[in-house]
Protein backbone atom coordinates (compact mmCIF):
# COMPACT_ATOMS: atom_id res chain seq x y z
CA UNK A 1 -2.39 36.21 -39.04
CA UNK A 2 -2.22 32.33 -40.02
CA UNK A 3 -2.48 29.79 -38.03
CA UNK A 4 -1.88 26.21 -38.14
CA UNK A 5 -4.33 24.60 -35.77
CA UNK A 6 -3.02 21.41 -34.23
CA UNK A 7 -4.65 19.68 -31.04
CA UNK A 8 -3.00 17.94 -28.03
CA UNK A 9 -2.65 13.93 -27.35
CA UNK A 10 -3.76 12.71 -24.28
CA UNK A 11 -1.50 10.65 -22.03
CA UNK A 12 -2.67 8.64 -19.30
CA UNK A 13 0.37 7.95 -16.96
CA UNK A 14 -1.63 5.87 -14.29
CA UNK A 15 -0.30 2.79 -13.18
CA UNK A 16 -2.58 -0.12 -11.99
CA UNK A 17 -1.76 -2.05 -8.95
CA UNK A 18 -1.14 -5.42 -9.41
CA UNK A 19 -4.75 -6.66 -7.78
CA UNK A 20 -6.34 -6.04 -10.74
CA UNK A 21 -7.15 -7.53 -13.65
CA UNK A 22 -4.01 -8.62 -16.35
CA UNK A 23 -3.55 -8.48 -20.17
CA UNK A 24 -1.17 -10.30 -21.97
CA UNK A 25 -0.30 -8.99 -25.73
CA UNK A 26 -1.45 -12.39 -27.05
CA UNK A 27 -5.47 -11.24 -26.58
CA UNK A 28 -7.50 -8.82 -25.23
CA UNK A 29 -9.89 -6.57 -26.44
CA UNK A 30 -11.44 -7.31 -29.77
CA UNK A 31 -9.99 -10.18 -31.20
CA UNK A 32 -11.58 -12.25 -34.55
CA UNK A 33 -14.98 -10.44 -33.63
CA UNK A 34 -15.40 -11.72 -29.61
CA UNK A 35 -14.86 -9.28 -26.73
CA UNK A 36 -11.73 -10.96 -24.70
CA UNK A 37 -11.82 -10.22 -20.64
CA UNK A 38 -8.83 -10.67 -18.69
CA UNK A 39 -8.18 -12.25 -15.48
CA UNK A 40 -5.45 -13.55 -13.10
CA UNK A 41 -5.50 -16.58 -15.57
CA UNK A 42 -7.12 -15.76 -18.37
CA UNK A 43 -5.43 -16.65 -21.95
CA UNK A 44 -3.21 -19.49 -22.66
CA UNK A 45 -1.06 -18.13 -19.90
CA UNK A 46 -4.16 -18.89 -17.60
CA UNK A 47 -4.74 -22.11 -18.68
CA UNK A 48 -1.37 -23.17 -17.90
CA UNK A 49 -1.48 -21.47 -14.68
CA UNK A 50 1.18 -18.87 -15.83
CA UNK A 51 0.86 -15.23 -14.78
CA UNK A 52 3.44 -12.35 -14.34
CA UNK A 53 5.04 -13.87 -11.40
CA UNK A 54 5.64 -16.98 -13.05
CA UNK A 55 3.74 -20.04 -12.18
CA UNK A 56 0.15 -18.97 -10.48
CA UNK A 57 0.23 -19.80 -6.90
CA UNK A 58 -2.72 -18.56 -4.51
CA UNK A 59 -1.42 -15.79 -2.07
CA UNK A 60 -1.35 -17.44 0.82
CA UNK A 61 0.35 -20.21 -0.71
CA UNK A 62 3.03 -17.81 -1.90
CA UNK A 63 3.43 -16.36 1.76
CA UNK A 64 3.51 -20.02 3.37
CA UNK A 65 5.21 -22.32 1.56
CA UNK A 66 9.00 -20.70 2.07
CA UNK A 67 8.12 -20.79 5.34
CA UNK A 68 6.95 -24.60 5.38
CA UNK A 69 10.14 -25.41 3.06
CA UNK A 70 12.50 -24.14 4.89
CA UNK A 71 11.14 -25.09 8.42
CA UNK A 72 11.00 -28.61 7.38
CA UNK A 73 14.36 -28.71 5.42
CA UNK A 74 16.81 -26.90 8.35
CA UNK A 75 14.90 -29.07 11.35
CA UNK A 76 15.24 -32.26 9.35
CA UNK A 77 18.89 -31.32 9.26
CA UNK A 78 19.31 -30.32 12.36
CA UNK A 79 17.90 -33.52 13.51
CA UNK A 80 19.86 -35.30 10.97
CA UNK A 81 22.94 -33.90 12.29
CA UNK A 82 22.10 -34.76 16.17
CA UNK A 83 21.23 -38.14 15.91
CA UNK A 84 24.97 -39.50 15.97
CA UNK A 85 26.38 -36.62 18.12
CA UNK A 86 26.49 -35.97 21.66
CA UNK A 87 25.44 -32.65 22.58
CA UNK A 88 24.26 -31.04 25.94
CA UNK A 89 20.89 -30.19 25.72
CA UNK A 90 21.53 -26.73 25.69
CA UNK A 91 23.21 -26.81 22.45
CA UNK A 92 19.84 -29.41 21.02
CA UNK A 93 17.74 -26.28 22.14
CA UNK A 94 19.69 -23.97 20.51
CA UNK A 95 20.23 -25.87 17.46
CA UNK A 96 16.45 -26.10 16.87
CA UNK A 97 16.04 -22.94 18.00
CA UNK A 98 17.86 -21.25 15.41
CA UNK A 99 16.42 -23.81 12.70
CA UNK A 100 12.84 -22.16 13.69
CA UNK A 101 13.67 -18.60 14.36
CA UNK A 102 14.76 -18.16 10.56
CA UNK A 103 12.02 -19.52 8.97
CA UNK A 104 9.40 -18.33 11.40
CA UNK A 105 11.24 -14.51 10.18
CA UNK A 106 10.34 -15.11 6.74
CA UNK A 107 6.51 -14.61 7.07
CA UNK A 108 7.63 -10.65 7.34
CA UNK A 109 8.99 -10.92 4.70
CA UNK A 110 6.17 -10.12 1.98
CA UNK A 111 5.37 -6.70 4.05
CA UNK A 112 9.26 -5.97 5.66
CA UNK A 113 11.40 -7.81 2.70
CA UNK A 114 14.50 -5.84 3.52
CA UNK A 115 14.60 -6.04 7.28
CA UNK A 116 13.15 -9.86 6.85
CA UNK A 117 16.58 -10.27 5.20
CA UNK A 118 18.80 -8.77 7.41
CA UNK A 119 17.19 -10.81 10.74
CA UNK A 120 17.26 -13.99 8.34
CA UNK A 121 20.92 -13.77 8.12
CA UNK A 122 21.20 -12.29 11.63
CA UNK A 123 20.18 -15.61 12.53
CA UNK A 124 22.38 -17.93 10.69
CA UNK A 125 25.55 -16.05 11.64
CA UNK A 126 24.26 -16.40 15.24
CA UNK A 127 23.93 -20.24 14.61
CA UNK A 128 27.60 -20.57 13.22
CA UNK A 129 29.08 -18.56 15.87
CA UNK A 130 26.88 -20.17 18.81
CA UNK A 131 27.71 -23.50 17.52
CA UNK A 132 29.49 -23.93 13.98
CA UNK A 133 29.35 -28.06 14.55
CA UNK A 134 25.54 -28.03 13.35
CA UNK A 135 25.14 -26.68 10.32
CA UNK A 136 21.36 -26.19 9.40
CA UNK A 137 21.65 -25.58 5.61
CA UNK A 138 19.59 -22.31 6.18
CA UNK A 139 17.45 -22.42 3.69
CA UNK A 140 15.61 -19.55 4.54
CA UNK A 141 18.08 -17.16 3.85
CA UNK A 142 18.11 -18.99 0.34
CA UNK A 143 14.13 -17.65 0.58
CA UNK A 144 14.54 -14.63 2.39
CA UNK A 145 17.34 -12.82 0.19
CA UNK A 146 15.10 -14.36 -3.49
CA UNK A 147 11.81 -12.44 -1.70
CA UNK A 148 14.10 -9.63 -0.89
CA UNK A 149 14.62 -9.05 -4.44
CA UNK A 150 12.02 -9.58 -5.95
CA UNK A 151 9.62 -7.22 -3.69
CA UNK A 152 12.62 -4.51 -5.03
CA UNK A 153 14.86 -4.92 -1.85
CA UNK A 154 17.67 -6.44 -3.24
CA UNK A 155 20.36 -3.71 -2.15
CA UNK A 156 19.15 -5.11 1.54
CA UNK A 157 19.28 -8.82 0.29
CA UNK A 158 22.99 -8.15 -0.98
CA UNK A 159 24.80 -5.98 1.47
CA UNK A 160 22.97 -7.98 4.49
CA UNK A 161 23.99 -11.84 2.86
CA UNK A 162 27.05 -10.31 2.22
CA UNK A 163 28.00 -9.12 5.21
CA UNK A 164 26.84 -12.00 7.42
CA UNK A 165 28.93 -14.12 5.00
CA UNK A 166 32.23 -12.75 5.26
CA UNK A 167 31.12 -12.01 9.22
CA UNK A 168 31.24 -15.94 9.63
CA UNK A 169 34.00 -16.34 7.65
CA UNK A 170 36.32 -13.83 9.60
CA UNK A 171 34.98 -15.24 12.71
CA UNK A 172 35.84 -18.80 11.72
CA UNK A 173 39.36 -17.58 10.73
CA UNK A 174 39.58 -16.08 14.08
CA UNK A 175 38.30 -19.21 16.13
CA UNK A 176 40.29 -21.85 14.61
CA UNK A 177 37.02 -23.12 13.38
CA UNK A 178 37.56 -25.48 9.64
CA UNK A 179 35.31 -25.37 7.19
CA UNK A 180 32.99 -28.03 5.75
CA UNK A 181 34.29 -27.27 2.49
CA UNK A 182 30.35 -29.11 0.78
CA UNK A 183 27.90 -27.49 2.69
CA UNK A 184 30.17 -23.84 2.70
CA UNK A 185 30.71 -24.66 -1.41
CA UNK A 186 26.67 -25.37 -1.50
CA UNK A 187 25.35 -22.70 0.51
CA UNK A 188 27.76 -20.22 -1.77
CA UNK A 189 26.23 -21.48 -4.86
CA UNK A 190 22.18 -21.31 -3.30
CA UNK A 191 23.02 -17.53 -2.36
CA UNK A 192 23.85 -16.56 -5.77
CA UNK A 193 21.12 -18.48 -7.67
CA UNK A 194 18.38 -17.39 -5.40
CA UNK A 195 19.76 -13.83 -6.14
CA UNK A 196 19.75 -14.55 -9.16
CA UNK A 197 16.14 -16.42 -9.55
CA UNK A 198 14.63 -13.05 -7.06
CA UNK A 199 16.15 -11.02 -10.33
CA UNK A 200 14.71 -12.65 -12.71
CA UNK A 201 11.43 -12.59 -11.25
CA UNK A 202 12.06 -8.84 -10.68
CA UNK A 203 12.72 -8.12 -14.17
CA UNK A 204 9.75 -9.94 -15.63
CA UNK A 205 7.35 -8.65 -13.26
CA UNK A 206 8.60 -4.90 -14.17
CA UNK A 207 8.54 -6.13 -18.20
CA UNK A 208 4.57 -7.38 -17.50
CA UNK A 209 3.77 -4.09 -15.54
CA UNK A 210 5.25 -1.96 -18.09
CA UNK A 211 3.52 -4.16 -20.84
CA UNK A 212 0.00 -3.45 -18.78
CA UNK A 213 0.98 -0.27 -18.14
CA UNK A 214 1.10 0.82 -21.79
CA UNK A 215 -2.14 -1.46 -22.77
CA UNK A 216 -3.59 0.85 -20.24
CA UNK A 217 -2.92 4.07 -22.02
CA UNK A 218 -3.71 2.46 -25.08
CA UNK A 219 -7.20 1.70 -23.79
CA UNK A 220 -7.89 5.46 -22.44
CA UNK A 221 -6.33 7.04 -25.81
CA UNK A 222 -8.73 4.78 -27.47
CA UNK A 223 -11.43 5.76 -25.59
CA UNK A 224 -10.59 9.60 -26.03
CA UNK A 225 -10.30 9.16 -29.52
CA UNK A 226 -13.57 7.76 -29.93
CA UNK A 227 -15.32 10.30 -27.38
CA UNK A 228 -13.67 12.80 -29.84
CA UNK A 229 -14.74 11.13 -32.89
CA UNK A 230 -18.33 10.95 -31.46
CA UNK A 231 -18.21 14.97 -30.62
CA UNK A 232 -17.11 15.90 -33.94
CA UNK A 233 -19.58 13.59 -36.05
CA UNK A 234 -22.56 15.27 -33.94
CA UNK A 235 -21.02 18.78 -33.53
CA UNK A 236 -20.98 18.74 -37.21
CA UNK A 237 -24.45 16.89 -37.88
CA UNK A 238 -26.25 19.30 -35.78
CA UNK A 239 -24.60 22.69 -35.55
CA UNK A 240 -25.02 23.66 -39.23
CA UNK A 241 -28.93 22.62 -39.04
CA UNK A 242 -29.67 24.36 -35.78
CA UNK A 243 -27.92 27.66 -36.32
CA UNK A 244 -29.84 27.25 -39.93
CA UNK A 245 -33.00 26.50 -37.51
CA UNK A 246 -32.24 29.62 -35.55
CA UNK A 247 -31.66 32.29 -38.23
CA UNK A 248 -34.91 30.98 -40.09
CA UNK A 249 -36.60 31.37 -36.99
CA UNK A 250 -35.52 35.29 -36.58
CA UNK A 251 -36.48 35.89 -40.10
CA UNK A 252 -40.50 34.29 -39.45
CA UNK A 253 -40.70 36.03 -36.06
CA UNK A 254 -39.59 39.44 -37.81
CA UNK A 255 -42.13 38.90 -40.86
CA UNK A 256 -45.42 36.89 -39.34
CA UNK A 257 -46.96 39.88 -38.52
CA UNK A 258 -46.12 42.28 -41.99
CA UNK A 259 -45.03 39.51 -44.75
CA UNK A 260 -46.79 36.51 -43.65
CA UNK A 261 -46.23 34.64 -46.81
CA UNK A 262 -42.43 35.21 -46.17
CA UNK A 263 -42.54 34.15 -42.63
CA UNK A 264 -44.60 30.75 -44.12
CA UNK A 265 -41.75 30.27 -46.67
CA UNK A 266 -39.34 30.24 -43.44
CA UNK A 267 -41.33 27.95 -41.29
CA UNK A 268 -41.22 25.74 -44.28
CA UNK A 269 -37.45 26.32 -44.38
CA UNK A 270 -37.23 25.12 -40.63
CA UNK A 271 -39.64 22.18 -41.04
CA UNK A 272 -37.04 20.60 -43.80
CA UNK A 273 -34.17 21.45 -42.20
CA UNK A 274 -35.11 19.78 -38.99
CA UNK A 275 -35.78 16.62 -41.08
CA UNK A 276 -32.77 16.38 -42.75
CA UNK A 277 -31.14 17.02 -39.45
CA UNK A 278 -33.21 13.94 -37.91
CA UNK A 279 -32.35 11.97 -40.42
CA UNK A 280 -28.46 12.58 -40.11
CA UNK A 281 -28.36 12.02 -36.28
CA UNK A 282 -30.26 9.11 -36.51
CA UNK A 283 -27.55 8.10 -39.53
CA UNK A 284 -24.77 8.72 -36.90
CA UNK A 285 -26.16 6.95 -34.37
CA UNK A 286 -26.90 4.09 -36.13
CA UNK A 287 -23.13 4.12 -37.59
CA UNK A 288 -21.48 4.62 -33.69
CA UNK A 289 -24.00 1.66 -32.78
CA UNK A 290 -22.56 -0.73 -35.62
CA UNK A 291 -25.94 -1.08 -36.86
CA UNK A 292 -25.41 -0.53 -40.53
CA UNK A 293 -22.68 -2.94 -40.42
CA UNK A 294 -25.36 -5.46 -39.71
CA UNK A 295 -28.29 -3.54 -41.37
CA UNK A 296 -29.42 -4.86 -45.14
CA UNK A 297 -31.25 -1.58 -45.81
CA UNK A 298 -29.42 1.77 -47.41
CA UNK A 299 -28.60 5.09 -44.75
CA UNK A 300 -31.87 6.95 -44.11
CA UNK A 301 -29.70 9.52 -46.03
CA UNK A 302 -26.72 9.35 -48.44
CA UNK A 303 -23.28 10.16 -46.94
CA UNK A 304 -22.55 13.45 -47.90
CA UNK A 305 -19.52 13.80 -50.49
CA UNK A 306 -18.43 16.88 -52.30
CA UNK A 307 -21.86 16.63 -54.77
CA UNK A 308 -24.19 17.75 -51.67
CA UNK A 309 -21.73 21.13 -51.66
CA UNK A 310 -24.99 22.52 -53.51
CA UNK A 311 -27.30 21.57 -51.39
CA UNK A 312 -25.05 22.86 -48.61
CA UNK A 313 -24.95 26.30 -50.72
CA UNK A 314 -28.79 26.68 -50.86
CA UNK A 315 -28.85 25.90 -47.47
CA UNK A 316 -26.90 28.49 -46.14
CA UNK A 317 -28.54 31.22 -49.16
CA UNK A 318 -31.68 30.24 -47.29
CA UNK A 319 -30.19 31.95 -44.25
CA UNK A 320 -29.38 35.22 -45.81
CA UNK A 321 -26.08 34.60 -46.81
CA UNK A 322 -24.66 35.36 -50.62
CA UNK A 323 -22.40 32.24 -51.18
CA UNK A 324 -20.29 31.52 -54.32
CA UNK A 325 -19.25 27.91 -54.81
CA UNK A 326 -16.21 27.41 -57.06
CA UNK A 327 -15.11 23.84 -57.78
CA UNK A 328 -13.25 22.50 -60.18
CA UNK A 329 -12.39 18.32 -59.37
CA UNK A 330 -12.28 16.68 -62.39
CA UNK A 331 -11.67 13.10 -60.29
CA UNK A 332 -13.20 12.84 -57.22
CA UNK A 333 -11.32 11.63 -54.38
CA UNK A 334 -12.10 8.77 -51.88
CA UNK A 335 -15.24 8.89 -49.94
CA UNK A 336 -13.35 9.52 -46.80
CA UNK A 337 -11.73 12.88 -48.07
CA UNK A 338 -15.13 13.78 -49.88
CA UNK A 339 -16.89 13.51 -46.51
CA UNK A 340 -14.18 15.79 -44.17
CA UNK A 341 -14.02 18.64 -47.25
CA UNK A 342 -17.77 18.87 -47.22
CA UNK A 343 -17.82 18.59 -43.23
CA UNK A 344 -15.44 21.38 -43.20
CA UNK A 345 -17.02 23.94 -45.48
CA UNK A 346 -20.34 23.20 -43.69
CA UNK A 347 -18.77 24.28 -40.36
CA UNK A 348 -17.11 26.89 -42.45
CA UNK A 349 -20.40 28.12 -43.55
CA UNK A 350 -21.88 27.59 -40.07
CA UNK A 351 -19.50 30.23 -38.55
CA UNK A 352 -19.83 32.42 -40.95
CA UNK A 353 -23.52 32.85 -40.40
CA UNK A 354 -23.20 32.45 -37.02
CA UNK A 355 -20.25 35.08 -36.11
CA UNK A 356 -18.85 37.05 -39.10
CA UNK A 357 -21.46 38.91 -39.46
CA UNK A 358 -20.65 38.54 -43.43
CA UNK A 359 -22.99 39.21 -46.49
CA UNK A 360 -20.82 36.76 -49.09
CA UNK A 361 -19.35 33.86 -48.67
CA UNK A 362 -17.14 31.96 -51.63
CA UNK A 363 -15.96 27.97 -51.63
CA UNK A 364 -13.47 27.06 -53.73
CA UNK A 365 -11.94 23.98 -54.60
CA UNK A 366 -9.14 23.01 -56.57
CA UNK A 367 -6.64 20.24 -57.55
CA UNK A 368 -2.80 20.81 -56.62
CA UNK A 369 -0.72 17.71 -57.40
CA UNK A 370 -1.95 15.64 -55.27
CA UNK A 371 -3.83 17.28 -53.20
CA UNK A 372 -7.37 18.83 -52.70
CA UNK A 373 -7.20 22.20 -51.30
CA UNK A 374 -10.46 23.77 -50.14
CA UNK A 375 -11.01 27.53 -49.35
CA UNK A 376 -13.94 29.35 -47.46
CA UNK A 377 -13.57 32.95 -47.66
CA UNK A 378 -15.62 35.33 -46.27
CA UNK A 379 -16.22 39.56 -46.09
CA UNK A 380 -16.99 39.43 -42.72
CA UNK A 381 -15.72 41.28 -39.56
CA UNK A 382 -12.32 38.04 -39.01
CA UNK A 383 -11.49 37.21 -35.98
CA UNK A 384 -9.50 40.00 -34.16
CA UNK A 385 -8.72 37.55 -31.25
CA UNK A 386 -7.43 33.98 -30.64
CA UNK A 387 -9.10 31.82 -33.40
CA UNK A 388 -9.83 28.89 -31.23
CA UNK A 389 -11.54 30.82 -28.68
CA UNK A 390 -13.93 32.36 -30.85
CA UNK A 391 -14.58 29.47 -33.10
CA UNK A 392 -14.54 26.83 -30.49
CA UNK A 393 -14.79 23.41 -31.15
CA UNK A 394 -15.80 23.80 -34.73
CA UNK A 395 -12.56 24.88 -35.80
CA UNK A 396 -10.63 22.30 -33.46
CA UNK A 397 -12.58 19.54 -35.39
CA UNK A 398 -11.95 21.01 -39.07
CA UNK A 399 -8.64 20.57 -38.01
CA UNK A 400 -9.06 17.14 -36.84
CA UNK A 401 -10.51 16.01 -39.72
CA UNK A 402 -7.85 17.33 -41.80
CA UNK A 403 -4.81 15.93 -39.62
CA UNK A 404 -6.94 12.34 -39.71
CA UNK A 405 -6.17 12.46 -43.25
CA UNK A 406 -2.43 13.48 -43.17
CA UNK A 407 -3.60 16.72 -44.32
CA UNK A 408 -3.43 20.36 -43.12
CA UNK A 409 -6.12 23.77 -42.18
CA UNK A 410 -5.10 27.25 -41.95
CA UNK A 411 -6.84 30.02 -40.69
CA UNK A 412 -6.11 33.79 -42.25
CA UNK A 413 -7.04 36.83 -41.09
CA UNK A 414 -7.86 39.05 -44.46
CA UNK A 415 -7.14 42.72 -45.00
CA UNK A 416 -8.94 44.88 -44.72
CA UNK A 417 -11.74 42.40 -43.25
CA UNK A 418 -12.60 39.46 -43.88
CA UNK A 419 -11.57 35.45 -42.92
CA UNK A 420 -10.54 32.65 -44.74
CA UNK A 421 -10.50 28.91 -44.35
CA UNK A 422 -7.87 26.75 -46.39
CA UNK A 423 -7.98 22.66 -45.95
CA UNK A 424 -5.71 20.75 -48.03
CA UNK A 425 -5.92 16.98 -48.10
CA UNK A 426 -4.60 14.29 -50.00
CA UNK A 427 -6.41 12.47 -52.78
CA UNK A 428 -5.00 9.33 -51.42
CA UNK A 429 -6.12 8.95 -47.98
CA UNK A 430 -2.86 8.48 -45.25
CA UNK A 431 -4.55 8.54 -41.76
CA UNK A 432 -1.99 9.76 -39.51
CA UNK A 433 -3.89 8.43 -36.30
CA UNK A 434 -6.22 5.45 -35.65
CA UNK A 435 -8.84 5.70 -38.33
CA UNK A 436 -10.67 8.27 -39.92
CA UNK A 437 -14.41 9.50 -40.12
């Protein structure tokens, strides 16, 4: 049976809404040493008052001021219009009627954009048929069919300006009514750019949610990694120690009362055991804390490379277990591939005394190419069932360690009995993910 143990990404597909915070690829995070927070206007987009919808305007602002545009531009021509004509005052309430009416619509429009549309242009083709002699420029459908789009409506915003345009046109044809060939040439041209400027806005808000959206993911699978990175450097701190701790302990309990010289020698065992594995949590922690980046004095104790493998073999003889080291490196390999080899054959070791039930052990290591291959084998009882299930997170982080590294680990079965351990790394370090321990 051989395995080749691999382990899952983690992809976080949520999407923020756009209340919340925004980062732009030019910062964020940690940039030249200072943590960066992001705002509405934060960066050089923020100074300038530049977000993802283009130029930052307050929200109410952005809800009132089509409304206020296009109120006072269609009543100013309106009145325009009927200051040198004479009209019955039916057709002067009408006319400013309709001038109202379209902009008054467009405050639906940020919650209804579609409908908001369709009334918009409702409205106007009601003003050309009622009364095709004022023309009120309609500026609001300019607004409403540019808000239509870019709140994703822009199906609605192009059937419904289409429609009411070649609506007034065929009813023109059909009335006898001419056309003012500047104001119909105008109005043609506003349609199209404001579909045009709602697309644009569309397109870059979708490019800046997309952009968030993956700086998002980013951010969680950075976060994962590191909560891994933490449970593997303390998984393999403490688990070798306390199972150590724990078989020691048997041993003094089984010999205080007949061999109490034996059961001293084990207490002793435990005492300096427990040191070393103070010392090595308080190591890590001070590393995840950043402090011995700033710190002037040396690691309480030396990062362990493939020359504490002996001390890692007396350890584990010290627990009853007959284990053969083998190694043959005649140039040792970088510090980072020193430190996952010995992490693995100390997790290695600390499965075999905790679940083999084995009486010998042998590490070997060798040179191939390359590479450094490193194998645990053991006589114990395998693993007749799924490996990661019995070995749990230790084996899931031997193999992390090795992948970190572009490297490989295999598990094997033995016959008649037995289980092996193979990890083969390359001299040269070539993370395959963000960093490596």
């Amino acid at each position: 049976m051989r395995r080749s143990l691999e382990h899952g990404h983690h992809d976080d597909r949520r999407r923020e809404g756009w209340g919340a915070p925004i980062e732009h690829p030019e910062g964020g995070g940690r940039v030249g040493g200072r943590e960066h927070r992001h705002g509405p206007r934060s960066g050089w987009r923020g100074a300038y008052g530049i977000g993802p919808r283009g130029p930052f305007v307050p929200p109410q602002a952005r809800l009132w001021l089509p409304v206020i545009i296009s109120l006072v531009e269609q009543v100013a021509a309106v009145t325009a219009q009927l200051a040198g004509a004479s009209v019955s005052p039916e057709t002067v309430g009408l006319a400013y009627l309709f001038a109202v009416l379209g902009p008054a619509i467009l405050i639906a429009a940020r919650r209804f954009p579609g409908p908001a549309v369709v009334v918009v242009t409702a409205v106007s083709v009601a003003d050309v048929v009622v009364d095709p002699s004022i023309f009120a420029a309609y500026a609001s459908v300019l607004f409403a069919a540019c808000l239509a789009v870019v709140r994703g409506a822009g199906v609605w915003a192009v059937a419904s300006v289409g429609a009411g345009w070649i609506a007034a046109f065929v009813w023109s044809a059909l009335a006898g009514v001419a056309w003012q060939p500047v104001p119909a040439v105008l109005l043609t041209a506003g349609i199209v750019v404001a579909l045009g400027f709602g697309s644009s806005i569309r397109t870059r808000r979708e490019r800046f949610a997309q952009l968030r959206s993956m700086q998002s993911r980013r951010r969680v699978d950075a976060a994962q990694q590191e909560r891994v990175r933490i449970a593997r450097e303390l998984h393999d701190v403490l688990a070798h120690s306390l199972s150590s701790i724990n078989v020691q302990a048997g041993v003094g309990l089984h010999l205080l009362e007949s061999q109490p010289e034996m059961a001293g020698e084990a207490l002793a065992s435990i005492k300096a055991t427990s040191k070393q594995a103070l010392d090595e949590v308080r190591d890590v922690l001070g590393i995840l804390r950043g402090d011995a980046g700033d710190s002037t004095e040396a690691p309480l104790v030396p990062e362990a490379d493939l020359e504490s493998l002996p001390r890692l073999v007396e350890n584990a003889r010290s627990s009853g277990l007959d284990v053969e080291l083998d190694s043959h490196v005649d140039r040792a390999p970088s510090a980072a591939v020193q430190l996952a080899l010995y992490r693995i054959a100390q997790e290695s070791l600390t499965n075999i005394v905790r679940h083999a039930s084995a009486s010998k052990a042998r590490i070997e290591l060798r040179e191939s190419g390359d590479d450094i291959v490193l194998r645990v084998i053991d006589d114990g009882r395998g693993v007749p069932v799924d490996v990661e299930s019995v070995a749990g997170r230790g084996l899931l982080g031997m193999g992390e360690r090795a992948e970190l590294l572009g490297g490989r680990l295999e598990a094997v079965n033995l016959e008649p009995h037995g289980f092996e351990i193979s990890a083969t790394i390359p001299r040269s370090t070539r993370p395959t993910r963000n960093g490596a321990s």
